[in-house]
N, C-alpha and C. Protein backbone atom coordinates (compact mmCIF):
# COMPACT_ATOMS: atom_id res chain seq x y z
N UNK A 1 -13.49 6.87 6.49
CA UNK A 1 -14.06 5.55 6.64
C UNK A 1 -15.54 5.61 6.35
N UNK A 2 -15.88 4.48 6.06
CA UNK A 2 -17.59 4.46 5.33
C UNK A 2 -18.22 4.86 6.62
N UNK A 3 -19.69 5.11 6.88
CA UNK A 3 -20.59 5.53 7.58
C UNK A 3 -21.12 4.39 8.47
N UNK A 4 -21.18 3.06 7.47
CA UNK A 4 -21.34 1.98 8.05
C UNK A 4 -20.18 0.33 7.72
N UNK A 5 -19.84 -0.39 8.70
CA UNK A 5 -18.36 -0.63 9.08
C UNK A 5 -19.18 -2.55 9.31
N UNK A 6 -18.85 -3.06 8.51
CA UNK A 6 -19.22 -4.30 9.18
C UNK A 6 -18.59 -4.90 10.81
N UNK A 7 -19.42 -5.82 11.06
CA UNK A 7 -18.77 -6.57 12.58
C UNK A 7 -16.96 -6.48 12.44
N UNK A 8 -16.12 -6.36 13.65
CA UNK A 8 -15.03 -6.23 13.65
C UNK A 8 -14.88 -7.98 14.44
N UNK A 9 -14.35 -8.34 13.44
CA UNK A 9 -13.96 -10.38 13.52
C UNK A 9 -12.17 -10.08 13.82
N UNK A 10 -11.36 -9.22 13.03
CA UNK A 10 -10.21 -9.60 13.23
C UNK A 10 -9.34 -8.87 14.11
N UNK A 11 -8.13 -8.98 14.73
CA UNK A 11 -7.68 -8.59 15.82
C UNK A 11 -6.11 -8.50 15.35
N UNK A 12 -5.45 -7.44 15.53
CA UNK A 12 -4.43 -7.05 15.35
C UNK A 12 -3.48 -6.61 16.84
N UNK A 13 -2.61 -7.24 16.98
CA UNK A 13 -1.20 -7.54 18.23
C UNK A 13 -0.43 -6.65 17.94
N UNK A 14 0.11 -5.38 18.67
CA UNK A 14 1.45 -4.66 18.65
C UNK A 14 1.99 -4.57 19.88
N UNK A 15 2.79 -4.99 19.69
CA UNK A 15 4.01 -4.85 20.62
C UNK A 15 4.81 -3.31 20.45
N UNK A 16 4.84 -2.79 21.73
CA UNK A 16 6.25 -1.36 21.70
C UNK A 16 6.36 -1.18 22.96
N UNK A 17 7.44 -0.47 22.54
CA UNK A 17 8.04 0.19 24.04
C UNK A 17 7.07 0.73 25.11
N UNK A 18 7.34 1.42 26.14
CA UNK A 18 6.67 1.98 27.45
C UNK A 18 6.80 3.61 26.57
N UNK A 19 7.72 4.11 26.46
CA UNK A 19 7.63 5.33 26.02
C UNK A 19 6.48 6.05 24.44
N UNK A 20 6.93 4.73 23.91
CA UNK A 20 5.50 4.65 22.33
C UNK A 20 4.42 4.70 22.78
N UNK A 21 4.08 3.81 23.94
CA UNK A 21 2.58 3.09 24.09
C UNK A 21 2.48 5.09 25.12
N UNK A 22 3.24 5.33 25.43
CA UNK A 22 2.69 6.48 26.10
C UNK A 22 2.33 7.34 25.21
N UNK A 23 2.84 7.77 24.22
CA UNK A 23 2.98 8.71 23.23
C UNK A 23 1.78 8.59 22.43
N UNK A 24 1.15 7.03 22.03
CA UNK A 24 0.07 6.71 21.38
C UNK A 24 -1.22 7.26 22.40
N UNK A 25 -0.77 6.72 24.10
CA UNK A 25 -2.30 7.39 24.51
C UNK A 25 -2.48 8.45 24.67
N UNK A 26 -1.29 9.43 24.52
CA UNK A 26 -1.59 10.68 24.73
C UNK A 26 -2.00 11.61 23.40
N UNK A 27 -1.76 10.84 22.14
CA UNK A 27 -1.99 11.19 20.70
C UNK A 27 -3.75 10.95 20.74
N UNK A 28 -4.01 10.06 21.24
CA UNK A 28 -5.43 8.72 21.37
C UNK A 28 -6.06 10.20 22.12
N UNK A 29 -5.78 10.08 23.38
CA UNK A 29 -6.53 10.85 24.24
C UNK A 29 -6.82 12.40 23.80
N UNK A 30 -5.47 12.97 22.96
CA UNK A 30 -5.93 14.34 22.97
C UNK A 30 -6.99 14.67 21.15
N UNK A 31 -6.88 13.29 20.43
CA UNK A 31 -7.87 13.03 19.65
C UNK A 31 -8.86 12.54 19.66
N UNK A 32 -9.19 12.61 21.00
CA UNK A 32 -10.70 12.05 21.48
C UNK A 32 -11.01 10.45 21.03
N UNK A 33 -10.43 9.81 21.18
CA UNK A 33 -10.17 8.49 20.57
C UNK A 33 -9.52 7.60 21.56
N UNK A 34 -9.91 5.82 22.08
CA UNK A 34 -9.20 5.16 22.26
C UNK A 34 -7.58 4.81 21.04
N UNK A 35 -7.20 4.66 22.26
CA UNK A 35 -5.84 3.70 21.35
C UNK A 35 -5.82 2.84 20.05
N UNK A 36 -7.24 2.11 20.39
CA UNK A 36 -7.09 1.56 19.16
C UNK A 36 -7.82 2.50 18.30
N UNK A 37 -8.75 2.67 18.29
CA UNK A 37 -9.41 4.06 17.26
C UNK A 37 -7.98 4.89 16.49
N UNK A 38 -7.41 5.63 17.30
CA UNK A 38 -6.83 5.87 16.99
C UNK A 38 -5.71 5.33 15.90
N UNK A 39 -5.23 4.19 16.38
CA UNK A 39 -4.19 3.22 15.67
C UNK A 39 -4.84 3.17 14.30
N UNK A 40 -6.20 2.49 14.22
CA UNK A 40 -6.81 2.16 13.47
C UNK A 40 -6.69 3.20 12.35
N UNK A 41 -7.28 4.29 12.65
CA UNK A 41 -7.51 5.69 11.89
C UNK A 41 -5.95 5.77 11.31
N UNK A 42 -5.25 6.15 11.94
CA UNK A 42 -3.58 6.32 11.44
C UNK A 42 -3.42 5.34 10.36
N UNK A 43 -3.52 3.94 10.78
CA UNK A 43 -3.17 3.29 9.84
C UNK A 43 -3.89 2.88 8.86
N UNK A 44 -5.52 3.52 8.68
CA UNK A 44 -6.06 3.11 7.53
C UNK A 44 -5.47 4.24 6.57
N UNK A 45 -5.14 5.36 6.93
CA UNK A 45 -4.76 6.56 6.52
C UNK A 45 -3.51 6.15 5.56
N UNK A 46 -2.17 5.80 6.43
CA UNK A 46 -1.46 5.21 5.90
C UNK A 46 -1.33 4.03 4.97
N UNK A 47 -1.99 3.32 4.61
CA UNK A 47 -2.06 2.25 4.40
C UNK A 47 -2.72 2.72 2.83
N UNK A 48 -3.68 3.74 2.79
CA UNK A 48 -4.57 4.52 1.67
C UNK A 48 -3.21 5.55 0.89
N UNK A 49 -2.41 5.93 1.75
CA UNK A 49 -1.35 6.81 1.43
C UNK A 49 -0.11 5.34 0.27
N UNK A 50 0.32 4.74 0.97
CA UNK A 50 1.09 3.84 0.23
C UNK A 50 0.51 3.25 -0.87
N UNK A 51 -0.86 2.67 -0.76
CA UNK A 51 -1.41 2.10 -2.54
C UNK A 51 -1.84 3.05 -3.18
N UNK A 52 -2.22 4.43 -2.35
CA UNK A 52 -2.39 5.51 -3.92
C UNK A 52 -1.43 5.64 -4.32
N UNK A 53 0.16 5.56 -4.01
CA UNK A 53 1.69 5.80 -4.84
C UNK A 53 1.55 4.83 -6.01
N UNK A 54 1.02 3.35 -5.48
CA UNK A 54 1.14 2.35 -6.59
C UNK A 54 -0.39 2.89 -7.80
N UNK A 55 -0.67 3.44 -7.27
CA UNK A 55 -2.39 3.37 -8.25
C UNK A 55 -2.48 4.53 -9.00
N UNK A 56 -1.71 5.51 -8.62
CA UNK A 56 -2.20 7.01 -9.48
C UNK A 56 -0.44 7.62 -9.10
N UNK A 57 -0.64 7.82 -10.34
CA UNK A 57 0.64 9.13 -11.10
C UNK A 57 0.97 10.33 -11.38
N UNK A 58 1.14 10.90 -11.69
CA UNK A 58 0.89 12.28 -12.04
C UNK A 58 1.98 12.83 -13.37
N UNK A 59 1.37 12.76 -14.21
CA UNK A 59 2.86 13.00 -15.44
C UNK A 59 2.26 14.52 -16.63
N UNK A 60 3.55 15.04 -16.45
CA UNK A 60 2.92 16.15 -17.36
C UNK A 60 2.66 16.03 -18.77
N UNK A 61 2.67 16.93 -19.68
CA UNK A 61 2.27 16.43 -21.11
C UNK A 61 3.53 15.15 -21.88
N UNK A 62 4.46 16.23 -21.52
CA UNK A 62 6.04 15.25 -22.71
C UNK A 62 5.96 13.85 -21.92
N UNK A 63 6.17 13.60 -20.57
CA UNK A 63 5.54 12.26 -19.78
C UNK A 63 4.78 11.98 -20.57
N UNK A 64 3.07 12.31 -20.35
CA UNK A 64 2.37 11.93 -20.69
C UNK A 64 2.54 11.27 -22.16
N UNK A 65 3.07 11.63 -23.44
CA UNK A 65 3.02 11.08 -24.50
C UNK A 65 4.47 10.11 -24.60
N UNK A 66 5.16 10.12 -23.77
CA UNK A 66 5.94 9.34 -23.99
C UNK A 66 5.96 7.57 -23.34
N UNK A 67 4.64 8.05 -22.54
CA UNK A 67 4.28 7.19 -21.96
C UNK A 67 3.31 6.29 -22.80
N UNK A 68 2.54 7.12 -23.25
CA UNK A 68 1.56 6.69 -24.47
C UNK A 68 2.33 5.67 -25.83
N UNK A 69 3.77 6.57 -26.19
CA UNK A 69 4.28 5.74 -27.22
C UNK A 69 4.94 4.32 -26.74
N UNK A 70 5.14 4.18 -25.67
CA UNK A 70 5.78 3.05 -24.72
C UNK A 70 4.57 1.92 -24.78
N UNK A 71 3.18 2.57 -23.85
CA UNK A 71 1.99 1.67 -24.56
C UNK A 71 2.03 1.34 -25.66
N UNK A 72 1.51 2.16 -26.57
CA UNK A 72 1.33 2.04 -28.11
C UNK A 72 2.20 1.20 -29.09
N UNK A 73 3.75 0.65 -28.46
CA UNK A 73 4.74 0.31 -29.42
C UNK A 73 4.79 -1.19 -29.46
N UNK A 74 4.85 -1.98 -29.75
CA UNK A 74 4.96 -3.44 -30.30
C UNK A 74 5.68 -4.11 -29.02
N UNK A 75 5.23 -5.23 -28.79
CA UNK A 75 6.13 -6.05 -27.67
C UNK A 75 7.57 -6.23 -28.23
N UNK A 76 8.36 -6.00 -27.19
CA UNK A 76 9.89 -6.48 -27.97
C UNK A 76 10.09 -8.05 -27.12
N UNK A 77 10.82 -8.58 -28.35
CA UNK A 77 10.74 -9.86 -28.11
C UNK A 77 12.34 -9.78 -27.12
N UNK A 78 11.97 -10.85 -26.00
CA UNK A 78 12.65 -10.83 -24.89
C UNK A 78 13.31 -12.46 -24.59
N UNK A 79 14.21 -12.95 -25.11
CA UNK A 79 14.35 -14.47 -25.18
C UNK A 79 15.03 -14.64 -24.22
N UNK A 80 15.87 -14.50 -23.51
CA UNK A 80 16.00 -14.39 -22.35
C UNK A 80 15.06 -15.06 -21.28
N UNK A 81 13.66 -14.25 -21.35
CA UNK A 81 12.47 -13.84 -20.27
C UNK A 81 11.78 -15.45 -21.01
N UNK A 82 11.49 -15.46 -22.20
CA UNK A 82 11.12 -17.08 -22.88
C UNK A 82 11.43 -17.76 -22.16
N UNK A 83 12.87 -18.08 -22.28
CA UNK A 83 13.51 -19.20 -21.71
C UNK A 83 13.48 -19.36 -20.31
N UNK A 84 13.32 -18.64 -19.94
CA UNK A 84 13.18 -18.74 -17.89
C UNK A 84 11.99 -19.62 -17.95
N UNK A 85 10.92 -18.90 -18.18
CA UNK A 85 9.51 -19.34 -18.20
C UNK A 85 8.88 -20.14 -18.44
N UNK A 86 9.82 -21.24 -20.17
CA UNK A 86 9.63 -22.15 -20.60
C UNK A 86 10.52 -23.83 -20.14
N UNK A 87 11.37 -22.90 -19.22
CA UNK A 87 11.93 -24.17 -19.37
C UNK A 87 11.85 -24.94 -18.20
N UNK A 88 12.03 -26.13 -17.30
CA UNK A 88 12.29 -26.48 -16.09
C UNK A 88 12.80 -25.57 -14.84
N UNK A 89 12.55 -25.42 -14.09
CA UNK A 89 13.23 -24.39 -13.01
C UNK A 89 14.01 -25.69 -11.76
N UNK A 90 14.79 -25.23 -10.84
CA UNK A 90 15.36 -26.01 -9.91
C UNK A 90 14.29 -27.33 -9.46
N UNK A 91 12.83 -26.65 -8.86
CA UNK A 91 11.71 -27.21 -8.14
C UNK A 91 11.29 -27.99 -9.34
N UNK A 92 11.13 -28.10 -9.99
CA UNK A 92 10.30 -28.56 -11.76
C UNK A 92 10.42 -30.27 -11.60
């Protein structure tokens, strides 16, 4: 997390069990951290873990260029995908 953190305005509600909420303060406590600190930390963690899957790849060379010719190749025409798009829908 950055060094410096603007004002905290928003507020986040969890609900769990008696046995979770124990498990969290004893995770909290033996990481030197309130509950929410803690929560917080976990889930910015997580949260950094799930959009790097969407944001970065990892492909070896034959990937790599086959990926390149996929870029590189001409739109294929999709009329099908036209017609959805162009025409009236249910709501329209």
């Amino acid at each position: 997390m950055p060094a410096f953190s603007p004002a905290k305005s928003e507020r986040i509600d969890v609900r769990t069990s008696t046995p979770v909420k124990q498990l969290l303060q004893d995770a909290a406590r033996a990481s030197h951290k309130n509950v929410s600190e803690f929560l917080l930390d976990a889930g910015i963690t997580a949260a950094n873990q799930a959009l790097a899957e969407r944001r970065h790849f990892v492909l070896d060379d034959e990937q790599w260029q086959s990926f390149q010719q996929a870029l590189d190749a001409p739109p294929q025409a999709l009329p099908r995908l036209k017609k959805l798009l162009t025409e009236p829908g249910l709501l329209d």
